[in-house]
Protein backbone atom coordinates (compact mmCIF):
# COMPACT_ATOMS: atom_id res chain seq x y z
CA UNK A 1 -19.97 5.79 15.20
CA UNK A 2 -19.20 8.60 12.87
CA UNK A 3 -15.86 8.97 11.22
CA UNK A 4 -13.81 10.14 8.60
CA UNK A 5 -11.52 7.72 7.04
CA UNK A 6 -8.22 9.21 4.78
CA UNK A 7 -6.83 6.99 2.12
CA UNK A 8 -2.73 7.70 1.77
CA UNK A 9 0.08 6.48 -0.37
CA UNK A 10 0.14 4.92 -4.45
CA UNK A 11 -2.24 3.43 -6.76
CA UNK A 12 -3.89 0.52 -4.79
CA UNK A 13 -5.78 3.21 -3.45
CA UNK A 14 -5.96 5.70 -6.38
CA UNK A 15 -6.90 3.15 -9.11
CA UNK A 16 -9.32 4.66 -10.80
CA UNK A 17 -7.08 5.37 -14.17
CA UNK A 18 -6.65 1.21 -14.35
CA UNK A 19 -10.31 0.04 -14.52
CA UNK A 20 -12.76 -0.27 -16.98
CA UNK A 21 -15.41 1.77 -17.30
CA UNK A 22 -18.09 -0.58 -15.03
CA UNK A 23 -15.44 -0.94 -12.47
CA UNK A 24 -15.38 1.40 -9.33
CA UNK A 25 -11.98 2.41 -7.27
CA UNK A 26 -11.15 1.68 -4.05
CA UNK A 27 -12.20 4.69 -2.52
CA UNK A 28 -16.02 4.27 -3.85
CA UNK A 29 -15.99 0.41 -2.34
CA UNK A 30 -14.95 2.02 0.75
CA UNK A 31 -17.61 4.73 0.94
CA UNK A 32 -20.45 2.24 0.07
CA UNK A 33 -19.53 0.31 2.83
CA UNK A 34 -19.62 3.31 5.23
CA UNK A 35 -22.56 4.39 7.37
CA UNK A 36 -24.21 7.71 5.77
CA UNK A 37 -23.15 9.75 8.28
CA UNK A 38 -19.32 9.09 8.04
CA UNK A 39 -17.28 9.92 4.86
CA UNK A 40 -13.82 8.96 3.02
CA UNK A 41 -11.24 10.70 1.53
CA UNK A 42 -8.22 10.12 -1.34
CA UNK A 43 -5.50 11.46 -0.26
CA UNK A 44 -3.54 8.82 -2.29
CA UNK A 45 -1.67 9.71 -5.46
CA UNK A 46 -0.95 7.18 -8.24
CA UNK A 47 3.77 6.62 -8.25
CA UNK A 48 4.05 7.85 -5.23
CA UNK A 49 6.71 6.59 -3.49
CA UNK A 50 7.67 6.34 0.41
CA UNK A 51 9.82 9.68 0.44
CA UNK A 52 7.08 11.53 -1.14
CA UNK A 53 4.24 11.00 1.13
CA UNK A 54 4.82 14.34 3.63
CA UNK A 55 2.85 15.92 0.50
CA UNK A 56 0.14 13.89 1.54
CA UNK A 57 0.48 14.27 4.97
CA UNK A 58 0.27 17.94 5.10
CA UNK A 59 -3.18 17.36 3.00
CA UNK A 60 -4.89 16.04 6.38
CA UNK A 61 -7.46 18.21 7.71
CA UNK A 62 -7.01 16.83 11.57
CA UNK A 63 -10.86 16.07 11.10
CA UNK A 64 -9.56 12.26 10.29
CA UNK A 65 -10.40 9.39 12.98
CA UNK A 66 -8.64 6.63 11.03
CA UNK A 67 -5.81 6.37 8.32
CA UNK A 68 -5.13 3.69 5.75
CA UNK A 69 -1.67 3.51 4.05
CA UNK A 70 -0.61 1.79 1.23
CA UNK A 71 3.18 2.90 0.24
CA UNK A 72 5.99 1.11 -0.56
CA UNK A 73 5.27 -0.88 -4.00
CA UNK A 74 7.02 2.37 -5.94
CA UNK A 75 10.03 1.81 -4.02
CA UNK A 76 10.62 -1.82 -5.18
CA UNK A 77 9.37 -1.49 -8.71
CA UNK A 78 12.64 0.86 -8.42
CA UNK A 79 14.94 -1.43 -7.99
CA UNK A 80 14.18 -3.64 -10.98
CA UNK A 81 16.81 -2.38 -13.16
CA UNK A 82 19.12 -4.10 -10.89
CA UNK A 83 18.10 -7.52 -11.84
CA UNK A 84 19.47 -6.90 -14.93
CA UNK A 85 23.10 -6.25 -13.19
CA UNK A 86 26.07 -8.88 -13.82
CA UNK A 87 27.40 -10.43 -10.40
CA UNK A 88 30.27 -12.83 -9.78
CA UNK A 89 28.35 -14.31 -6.71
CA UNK A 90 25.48 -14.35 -4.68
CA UNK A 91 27.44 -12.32 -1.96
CA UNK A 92 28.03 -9.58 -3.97
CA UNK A 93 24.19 -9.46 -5.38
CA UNK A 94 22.98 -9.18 -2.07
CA UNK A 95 25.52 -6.53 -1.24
CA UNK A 96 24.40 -4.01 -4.12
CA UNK A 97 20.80 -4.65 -2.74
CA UNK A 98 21.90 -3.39 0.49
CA UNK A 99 22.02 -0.25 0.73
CA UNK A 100 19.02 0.82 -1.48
CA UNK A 101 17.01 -1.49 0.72
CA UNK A 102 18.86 0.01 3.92
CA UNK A 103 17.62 4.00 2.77
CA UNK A 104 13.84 2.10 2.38
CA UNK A 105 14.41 0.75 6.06
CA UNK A 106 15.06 4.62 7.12
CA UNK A 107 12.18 6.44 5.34
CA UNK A 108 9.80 3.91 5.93
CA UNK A 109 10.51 4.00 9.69
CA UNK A 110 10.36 7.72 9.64
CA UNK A 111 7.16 7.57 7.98
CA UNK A 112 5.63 5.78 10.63
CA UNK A 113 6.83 7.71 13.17
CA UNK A 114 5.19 10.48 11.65
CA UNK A 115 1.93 8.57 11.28
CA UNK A 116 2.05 7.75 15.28
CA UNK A 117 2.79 11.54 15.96
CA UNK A 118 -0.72 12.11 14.49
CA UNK A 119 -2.65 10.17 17.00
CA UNK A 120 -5.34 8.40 15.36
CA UNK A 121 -5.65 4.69 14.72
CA UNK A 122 -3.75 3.68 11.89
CA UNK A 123 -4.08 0.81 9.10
CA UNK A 124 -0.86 -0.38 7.29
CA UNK A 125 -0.88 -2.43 3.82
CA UNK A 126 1.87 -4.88 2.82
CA UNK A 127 2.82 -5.03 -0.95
CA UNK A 128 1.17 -7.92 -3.03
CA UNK A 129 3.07 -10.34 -4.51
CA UNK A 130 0.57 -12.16 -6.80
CA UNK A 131 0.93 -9.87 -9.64
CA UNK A 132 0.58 -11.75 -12.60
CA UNK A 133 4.17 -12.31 -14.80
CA UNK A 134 6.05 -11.42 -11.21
CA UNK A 135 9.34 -13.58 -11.31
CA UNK A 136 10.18 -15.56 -8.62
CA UNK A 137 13.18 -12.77 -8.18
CA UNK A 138 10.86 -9.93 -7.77
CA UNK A 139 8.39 -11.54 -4.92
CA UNK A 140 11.83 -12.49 -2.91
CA UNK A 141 12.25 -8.86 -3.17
CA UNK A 142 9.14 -7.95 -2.03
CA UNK A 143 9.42 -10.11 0.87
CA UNK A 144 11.87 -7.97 2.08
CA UNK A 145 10.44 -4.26 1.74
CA UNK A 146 6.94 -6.29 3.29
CA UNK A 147 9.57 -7.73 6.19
CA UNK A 148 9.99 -4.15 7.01
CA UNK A 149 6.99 -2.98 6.27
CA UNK A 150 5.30 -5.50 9.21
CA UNK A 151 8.71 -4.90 11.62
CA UNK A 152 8.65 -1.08 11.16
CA UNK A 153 4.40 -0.53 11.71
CA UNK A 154 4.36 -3.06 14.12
CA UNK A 155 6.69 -1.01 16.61
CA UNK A 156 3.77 1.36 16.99
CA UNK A 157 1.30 -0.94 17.02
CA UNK A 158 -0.31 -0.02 14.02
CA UNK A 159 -3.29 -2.75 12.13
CA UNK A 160 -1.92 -4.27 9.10
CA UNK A 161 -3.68 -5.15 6.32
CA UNK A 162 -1.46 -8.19 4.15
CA UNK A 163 -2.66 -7.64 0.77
CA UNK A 164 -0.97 -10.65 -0.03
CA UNK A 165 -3.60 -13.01 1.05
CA UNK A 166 -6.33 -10.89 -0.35
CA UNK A 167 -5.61 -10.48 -3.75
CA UNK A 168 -4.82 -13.61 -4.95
CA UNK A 169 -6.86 -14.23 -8.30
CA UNK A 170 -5.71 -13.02 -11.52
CA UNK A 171 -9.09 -11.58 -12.25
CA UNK A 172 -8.06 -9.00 -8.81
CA UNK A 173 -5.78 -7.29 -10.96
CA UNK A 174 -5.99 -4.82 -13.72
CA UNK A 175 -5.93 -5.42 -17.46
CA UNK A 176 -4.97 -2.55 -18.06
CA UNK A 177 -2.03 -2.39 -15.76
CA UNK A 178 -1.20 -5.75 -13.85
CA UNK A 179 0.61 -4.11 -11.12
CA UNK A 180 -2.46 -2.07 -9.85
CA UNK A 181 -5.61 -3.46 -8.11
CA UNK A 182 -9.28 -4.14 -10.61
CA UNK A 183 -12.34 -3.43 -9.74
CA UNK A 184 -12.99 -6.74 -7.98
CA UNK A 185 -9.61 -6.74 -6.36
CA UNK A 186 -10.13 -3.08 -5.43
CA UNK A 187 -13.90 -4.52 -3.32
CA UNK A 188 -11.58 -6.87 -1.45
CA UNK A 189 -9.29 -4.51 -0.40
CA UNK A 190 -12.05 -2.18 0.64
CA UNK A 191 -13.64 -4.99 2.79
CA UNK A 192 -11.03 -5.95 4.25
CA UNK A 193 -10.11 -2.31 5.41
CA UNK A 194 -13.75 -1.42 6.99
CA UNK A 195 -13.20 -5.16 8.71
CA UNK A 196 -10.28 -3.68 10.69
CA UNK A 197 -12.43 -0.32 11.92
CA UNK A 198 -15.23 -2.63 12.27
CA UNK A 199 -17.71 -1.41 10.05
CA UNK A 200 -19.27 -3.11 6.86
CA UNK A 201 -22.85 -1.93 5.83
């Protein structure tokens, strides 16, 4: 089956600035696992953040047969100033986390309702939460943009791809940058991708 794959959304996709120079991106594990005649495009930009990706979007060429989307890490990296924030309680912490979380809720839903309006199979990615130095803070926040992440892609029955069961080893992440995927965490991410179209060379 021929088809035409478009990467979208932050730096697990567009990793190439994090790797070392024997390490290949995302995209390239992806395209080595495709059949010769289908192909594989970045559309993915490195800090890009949920409100951001219309840019992307508008990029398509409405040749694609399947998207992949990784978004929503940029958003919560946001908010870690606010761990830094003096609370009286618990109650009150969790009410400044509200509404920033409420606003990703929105734009994240809107962004897959855009997705569905397409019509073509779509693959959603959680956000990781192995990073290495992540506090035990920051992956309870992630649990919550993933929460929506699953709730909100799941209404249109889009695959999902939970990146936190795949990149699980230090050695998946970059030493360069620890937040972004390496080389080797980059291959699982690929495979795991082709495994939902059904295609591995």
């Amino acid at each position: 089956m021929k088809m035409h794959l478009a990467l979208l959304g932050d730096s697990i996709f567009d990793n190439v600035y994090y790797l070392k120079k024997d390490e290949k991106p995302v995209i390239e594990h992806v395209r080595h696992k495709l059949s010769t005649d289908s192909t594989a495009e970045l559309l993915a930009v490195d800090g890009t953040v949920v409100s951001e990706m219309e840019e992307q979007l508008e990029r398509l060429s409405g040749k694609e047969t399947h998207i992949f989307l990784s978004c929503g890490g940029n958003d919560a990296l946001g908010m870690r100033g606010m761990f830094s924030q003096k609370c009286e309680n618990v109650h009150e912490a969790i009410s400044k986390l509200e509404r920033p979380l409420s606003i990703f809720r929105q734009r994240y839903g809107a962004l897959m309702l855009r997705l569905a309006s397409i019509g073509i199979p779509v693959t959603v990615c959680t956000v990781y939460d192995h990073v290495p130095g992540l506090s035990a803070e920051e992956k309870l926040l992630l649990s919550v943009f993933n929460d929506t992440i699953i709730r909100e892609s799941g209404r249109h029955g889009f695959s999902l791809v939970d990146l936190r069961h795949i990149c699980t080893e230090e050695d998946d992440y970059s030493t360069i940058s620890p937040i972004e995927p390496s080389g080797k965490g980059g291959m699982k991410i690929a495979q795991k991708l082709m495994e939902t179209v059904g295609t591995i060379k």
